[in-house]
C-alpha atoms as a PDB file:
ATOM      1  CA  UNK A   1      25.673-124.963-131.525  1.00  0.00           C
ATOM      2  CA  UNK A   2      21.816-125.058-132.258  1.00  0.00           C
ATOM      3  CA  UNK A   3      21.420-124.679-135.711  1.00  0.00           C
ATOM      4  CA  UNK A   4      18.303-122.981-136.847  1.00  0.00           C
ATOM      5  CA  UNK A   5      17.473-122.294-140.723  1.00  0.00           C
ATOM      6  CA  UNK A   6      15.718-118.853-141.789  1.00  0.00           C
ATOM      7  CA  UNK A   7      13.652-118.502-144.507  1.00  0.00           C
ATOM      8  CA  UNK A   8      14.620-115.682-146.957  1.00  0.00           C
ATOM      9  CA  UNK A   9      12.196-113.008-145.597  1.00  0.00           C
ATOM     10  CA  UNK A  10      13.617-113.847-141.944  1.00  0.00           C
ATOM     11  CA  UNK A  11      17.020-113.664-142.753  1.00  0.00           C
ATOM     12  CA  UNK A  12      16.943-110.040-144.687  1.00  0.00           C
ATOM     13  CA  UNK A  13      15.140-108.899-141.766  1.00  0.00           C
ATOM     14  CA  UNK A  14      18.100-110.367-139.789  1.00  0.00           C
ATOM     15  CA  UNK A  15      20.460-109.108-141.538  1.00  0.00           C
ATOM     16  CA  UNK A  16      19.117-105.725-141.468  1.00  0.00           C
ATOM     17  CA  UNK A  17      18.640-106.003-137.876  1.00  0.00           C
ATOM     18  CA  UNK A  18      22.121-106.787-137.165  1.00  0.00           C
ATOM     19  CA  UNK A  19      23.702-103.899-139.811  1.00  0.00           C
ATOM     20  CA  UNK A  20      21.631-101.627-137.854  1.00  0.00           C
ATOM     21  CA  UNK A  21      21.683-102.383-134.320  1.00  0.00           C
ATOM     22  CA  UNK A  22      24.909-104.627-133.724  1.00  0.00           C
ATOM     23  CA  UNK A  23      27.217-102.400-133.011  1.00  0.00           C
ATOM     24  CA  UNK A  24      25.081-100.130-130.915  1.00  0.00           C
ATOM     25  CA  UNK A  25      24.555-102.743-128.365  1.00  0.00           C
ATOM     26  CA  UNK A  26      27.389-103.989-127.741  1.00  0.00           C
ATOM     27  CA  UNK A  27      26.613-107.432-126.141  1.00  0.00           C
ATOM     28  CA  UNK A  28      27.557-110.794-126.728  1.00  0.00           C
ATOM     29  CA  UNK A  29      26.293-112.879-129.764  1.00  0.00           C
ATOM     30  CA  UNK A  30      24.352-115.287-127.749  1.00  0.00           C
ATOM     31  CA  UNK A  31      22.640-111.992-126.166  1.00  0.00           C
ATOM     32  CA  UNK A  32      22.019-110.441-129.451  1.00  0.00           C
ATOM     33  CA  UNK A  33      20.499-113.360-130.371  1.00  0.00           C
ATOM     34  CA  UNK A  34      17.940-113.510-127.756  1.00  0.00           C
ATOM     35  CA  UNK A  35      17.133-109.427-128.341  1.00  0.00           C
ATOM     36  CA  UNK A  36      16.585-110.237-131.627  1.00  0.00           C
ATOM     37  CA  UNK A  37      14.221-112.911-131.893  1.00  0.00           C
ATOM     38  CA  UNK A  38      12.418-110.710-128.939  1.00  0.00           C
ATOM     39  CA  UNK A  39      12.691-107.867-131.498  1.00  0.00           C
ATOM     40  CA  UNK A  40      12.101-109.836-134.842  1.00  0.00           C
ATOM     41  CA  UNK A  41       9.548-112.096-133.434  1.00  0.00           C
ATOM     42  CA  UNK A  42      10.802-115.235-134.739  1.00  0.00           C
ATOM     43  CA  UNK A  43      13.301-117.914-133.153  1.00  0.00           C
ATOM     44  CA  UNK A  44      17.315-116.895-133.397  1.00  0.00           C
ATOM     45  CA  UNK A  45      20.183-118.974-132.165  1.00  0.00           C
ATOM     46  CA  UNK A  46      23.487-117.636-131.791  1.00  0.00           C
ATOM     47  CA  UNK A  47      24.960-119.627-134.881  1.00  0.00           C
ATOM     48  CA  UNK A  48      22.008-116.714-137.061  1.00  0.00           C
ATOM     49  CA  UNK A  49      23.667-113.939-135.490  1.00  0.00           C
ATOM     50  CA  UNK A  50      27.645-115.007-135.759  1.00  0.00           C
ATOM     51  CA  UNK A  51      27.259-115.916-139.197  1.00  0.00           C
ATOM     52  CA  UNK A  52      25.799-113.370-140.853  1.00  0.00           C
ATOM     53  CA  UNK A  53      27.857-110.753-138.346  1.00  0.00           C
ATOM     54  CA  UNK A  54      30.680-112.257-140.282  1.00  0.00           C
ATOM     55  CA  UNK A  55      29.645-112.534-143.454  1.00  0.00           C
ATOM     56  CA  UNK A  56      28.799-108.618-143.162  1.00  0.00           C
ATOM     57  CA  UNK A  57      32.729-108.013-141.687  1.00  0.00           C
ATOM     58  CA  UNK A  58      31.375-106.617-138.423  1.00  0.00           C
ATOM     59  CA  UNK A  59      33.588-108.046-136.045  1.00  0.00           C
ATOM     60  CA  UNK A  60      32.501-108.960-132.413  1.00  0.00           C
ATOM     61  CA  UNK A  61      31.731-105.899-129.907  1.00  0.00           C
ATOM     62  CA  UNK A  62      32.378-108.413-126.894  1.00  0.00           C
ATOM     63  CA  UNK A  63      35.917-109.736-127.046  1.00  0.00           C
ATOM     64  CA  UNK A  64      35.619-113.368-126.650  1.00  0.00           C
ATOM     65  CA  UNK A  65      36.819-115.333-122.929  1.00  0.00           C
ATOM     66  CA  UNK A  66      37.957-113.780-120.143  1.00  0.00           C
ATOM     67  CA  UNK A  67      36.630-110.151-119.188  1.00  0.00           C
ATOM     68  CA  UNK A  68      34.181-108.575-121.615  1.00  0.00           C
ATOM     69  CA  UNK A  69      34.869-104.999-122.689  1.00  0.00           C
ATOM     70  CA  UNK A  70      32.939-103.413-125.275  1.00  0.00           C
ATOM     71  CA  UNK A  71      35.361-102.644-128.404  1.00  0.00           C
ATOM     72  CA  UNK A  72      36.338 -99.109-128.795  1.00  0.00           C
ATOM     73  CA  UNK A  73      34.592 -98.468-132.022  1.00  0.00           C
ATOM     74  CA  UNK A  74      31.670 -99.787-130.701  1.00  0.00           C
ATOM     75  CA  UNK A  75      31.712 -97.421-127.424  1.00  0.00           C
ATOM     76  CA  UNK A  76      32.392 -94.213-129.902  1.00  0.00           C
ATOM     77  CA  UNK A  77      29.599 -95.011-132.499  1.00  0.00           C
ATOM     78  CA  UNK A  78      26.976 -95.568-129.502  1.00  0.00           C
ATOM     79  CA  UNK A  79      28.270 -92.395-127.939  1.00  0.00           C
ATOM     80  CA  UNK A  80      27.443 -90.557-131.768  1.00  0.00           C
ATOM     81  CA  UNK A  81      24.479 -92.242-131.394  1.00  0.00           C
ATOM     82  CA  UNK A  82      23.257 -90.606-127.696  1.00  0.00           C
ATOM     83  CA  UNK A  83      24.830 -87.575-129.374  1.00  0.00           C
ATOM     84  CA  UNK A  84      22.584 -87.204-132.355  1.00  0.00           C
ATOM     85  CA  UNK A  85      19.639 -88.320-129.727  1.00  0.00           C
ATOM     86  CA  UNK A  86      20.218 -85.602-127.509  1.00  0.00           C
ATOM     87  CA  UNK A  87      20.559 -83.066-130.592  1.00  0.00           C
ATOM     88  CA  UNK A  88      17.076 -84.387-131.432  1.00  0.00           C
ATOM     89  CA  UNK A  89      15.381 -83.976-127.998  1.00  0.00           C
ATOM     90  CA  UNK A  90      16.802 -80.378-127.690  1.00  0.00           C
ATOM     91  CA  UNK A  91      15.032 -79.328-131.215  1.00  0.00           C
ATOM     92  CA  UNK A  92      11.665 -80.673-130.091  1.00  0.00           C
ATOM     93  CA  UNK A  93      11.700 -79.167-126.368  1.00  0.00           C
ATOM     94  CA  UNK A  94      12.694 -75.672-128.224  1.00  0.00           C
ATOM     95  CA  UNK A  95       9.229 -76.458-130.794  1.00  0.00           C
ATOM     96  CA  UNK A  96       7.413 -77.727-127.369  1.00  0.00           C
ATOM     97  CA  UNK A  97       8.240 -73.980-125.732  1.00  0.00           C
ATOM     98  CA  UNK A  98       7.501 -72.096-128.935  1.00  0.00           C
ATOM     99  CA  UNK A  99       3.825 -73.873-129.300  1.00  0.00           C
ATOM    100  CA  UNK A 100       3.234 -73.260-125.146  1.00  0.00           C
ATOM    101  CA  UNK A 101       4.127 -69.867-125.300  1.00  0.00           C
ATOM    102  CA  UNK A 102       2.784 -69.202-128.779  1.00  0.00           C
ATOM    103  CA  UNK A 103      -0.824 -70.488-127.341  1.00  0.00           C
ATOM    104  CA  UNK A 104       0.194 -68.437-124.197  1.00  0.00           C
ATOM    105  CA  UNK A 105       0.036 -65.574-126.076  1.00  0.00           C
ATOM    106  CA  UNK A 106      -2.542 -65.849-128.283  1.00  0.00           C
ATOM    107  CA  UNK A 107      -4.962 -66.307-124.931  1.00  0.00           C
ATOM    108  CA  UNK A 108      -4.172 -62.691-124.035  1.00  0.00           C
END
């Protein structure tokens, strides 16, 4: 394993990143890894992500060796997640129609 030291600003962000967004992905370590330094904009190695993932009690969402099924938890709390999106997306096209028909009307 590569090991990789953080500095303390880089490793709250980590940490933060992987409360947040870990579970939600539901990919492998070594994937996460490479999303977050994308994400975070500084290098992360897999040894970053499965340590602190740990530390926090958040076990793996990719079961590890042979087939890779997302973790049922995992599924459900992404599934809140599109849930809670979709909620959100219905509330703004109902504001869209009321400000298009509430200029509609006004031009009269």
């Amino acid at each position: 394993m590569i090991k990789n030291n953080l500095n303390m600003i880089e490793n709250a962000r980590l940490v933060g990143y992987i409360e947040k967004n870990y579970k939600l992905f539901c990919i492998t370590d070594e994937a996460f890894a490479k999303k977050a330094e994308k994400d975070l904009g500084f290098h992360v190695v897999l040894g970053n992500v499965r340590t602190r993932r740990e530390a926090l009690g958040i076990e793996a969402t990719y079961e590890f060796g042979g087939a890779r099924k997302p973790r049922a938890d995992a599924v459900l709390q992404f599934q809140e997640y599109v849930a809670a999106l979709e909620k959100r997306i219905t509330a703004l096209e109902k504001v869209v129609m009321e400000l298009t028909m509430g200029g509609q009307k006004g031009s009269k």
